[in-house]
Protein backbone atom coordinates (compact mmCIF):
# COMPACT_ATOMS: atom_id res chain seq x y z
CA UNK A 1 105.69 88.19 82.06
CA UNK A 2 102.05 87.15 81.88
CA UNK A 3 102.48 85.80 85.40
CA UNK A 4 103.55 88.91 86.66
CA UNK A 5 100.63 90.75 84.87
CA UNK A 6 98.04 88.54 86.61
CA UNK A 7 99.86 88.80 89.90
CA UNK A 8 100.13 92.43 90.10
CA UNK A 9 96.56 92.47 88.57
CA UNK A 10 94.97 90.76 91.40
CA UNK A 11 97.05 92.91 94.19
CA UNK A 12 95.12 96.29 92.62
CA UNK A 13 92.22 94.53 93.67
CA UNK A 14 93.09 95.38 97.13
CA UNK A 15 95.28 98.68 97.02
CA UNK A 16 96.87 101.05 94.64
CA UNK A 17 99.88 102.31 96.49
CA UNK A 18 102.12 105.20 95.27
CA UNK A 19 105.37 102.81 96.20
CA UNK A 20 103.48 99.16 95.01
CA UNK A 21 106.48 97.14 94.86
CA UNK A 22 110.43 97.54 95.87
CA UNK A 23 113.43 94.96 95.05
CA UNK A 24 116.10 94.27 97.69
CA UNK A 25 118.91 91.03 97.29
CA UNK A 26 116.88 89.83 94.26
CA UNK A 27 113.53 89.74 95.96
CA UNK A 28 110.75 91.75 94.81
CA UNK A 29 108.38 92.87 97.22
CA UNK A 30 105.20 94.32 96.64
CA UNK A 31 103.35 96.45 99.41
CA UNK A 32 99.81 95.51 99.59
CA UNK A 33 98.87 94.15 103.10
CA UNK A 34 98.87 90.14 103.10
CA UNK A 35 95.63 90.04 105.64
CA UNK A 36 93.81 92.02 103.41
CA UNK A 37 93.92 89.55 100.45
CA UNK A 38 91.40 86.60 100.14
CA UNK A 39 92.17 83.29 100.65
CA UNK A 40 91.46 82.49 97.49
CA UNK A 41 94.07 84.73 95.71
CA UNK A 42 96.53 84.25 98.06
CA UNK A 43 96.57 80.19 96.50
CA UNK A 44 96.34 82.06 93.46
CA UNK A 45 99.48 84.37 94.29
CA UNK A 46 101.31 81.70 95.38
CA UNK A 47 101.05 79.69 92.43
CA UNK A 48 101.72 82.41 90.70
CA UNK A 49 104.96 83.07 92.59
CA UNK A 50 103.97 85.40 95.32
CA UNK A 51 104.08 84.81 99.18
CA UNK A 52 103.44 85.93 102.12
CA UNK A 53 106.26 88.07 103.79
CA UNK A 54 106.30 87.33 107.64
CA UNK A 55 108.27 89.75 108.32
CA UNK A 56 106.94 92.61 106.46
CA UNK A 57 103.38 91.82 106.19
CA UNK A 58 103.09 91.68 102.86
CA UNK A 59 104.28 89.89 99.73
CA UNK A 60 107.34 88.72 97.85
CA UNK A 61 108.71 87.31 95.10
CA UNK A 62 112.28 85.01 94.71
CA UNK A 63 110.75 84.84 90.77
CA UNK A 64 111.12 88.18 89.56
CA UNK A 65 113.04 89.87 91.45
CA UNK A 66 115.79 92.38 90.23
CA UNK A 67 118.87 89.99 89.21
């Protein structure tokens, strides 16, 4: 859990959306715009978990997602 409270505490550095994250085929995604995000937390994100989402443009999670 602490992981995920440092993650998610970084990505409200950047944006507070009204729909932050969603979970589809255990994945959780969270919506904050990958460009937007420093270098240096993205190595922090991923470490923590979090990458980026090619395909989406944003950021997601095989580690705690919704199985």
């Amino acid at each position: 859990m602490e992981n995920l409270i440092k993650a998610l505490q970084i990505f409200l550095k950047y944006d507070n959306p009204t729909f932050p994250t969603h979970c589809e085929h255990d994945v959780l995604y969270v919506n904050i715009d990958y460009k937007s995000v420093s270098e240096e937390d993205r190595d922090i994100l991923s470490d923590l978990g979090f990458y980026h989402d090619e395909e989406n443009g944003n950021f997601k999670s095989y580690k705690f997602g919704s199985a």
